[in-house]
Protein backbone atom coordinates (compact mmCIF):
# COMPACT_ATOMS: atom_id res chain seq x y z
CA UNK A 1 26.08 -64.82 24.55
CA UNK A 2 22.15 -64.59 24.09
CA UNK A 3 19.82 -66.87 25.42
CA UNK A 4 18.41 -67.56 22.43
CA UNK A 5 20.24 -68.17 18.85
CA UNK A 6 19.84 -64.97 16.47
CA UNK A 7 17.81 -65.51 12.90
CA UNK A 8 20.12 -66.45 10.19
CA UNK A 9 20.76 -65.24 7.01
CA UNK A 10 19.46 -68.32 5.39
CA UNK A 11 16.20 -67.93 7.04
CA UNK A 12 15.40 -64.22 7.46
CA UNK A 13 13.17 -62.54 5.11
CA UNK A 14 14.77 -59.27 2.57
CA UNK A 15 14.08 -56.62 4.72
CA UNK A 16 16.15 -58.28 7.43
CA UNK A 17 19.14 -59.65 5.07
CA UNK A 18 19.09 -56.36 3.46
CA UNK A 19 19.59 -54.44 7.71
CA UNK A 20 21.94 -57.33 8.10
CA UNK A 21 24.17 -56.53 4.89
CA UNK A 22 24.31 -52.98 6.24
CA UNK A 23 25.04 -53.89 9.23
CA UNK A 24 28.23 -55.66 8.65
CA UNK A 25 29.21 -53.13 6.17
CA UNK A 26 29.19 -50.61 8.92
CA UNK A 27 30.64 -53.03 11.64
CA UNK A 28 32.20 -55.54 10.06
CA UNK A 29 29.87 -58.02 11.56
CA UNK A 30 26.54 -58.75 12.07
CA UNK A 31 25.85 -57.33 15.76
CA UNK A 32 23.74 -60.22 17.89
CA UNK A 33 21.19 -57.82 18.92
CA UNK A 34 19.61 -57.25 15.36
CA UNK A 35 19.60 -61.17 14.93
CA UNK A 36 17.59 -61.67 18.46
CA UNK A 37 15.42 -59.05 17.24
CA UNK A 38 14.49 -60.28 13.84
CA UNK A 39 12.24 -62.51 15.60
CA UNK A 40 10.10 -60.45 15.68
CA UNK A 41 9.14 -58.40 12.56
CA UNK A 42 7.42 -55.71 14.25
CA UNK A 43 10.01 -54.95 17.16
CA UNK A 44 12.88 -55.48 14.08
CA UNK A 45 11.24 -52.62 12.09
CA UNK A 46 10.90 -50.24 15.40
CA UNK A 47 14.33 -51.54 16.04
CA UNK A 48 15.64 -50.23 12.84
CA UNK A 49 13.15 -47.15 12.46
CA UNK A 50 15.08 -46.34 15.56
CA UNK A 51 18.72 -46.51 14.86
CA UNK A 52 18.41 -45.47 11.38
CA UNK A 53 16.70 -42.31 12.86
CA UNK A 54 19.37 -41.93 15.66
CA UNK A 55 21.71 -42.31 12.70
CA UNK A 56 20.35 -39.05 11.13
CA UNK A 57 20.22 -37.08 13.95
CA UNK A 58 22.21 -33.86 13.53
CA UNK A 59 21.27 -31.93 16.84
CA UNK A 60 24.62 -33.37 18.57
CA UNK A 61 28.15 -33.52 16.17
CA UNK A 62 28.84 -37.22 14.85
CA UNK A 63 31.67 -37.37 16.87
CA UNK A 64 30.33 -36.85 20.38
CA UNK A 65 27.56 -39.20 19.67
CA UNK A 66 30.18 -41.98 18.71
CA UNK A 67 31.92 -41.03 21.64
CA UNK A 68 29.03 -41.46 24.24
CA UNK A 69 28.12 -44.68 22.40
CA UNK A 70 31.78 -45.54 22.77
CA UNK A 71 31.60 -44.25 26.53
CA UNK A 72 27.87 -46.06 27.65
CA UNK A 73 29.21 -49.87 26.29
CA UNK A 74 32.70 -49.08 28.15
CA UNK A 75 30.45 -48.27 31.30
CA UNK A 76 28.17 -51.25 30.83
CA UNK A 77 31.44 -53.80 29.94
CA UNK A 78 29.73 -54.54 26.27
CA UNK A 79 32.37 -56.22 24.38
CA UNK A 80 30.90 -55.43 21.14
């Protein structure tokens, strides 16, 4: 649980409802990270600039990459 409550829907601006739709369509949910960081719209859009180019990354296969995420959030005890 965050400190501080996450940006809802209700009151975040398009480009952040729009990273939140994607979001749960890729998770399921809307993680709790991107709603802490939608504070802040400059830090959001590095935020997303960031996984969306981590997302296109082809140097390492798909698979290993979900794997290490998988491996780094096991190591850490992130329930997410």
């Amino acid at each position: 649980m965050a400190r501080i409550a996450g940006v809802p829907a209700s009151r975040a601006g398009a480009f952040v409802r729009y990273a939140y739709r994607m979001a749960k369509r890729l998770t399921g949910k809307v993680p709790e990270p991107l709603t802490i960081v939608a504070h802040n719209p400059w830090i959001f859009r590095a935020y997303s600039a960031y996984e969306y180019a981590l997302g296109r990354a082809t140097t390492v296969d798909k698979r290993l990459k979900t794997l290490a995420g998988l491996k780094a959030a096991a190591l850490v005890g992130c329930p997410f």
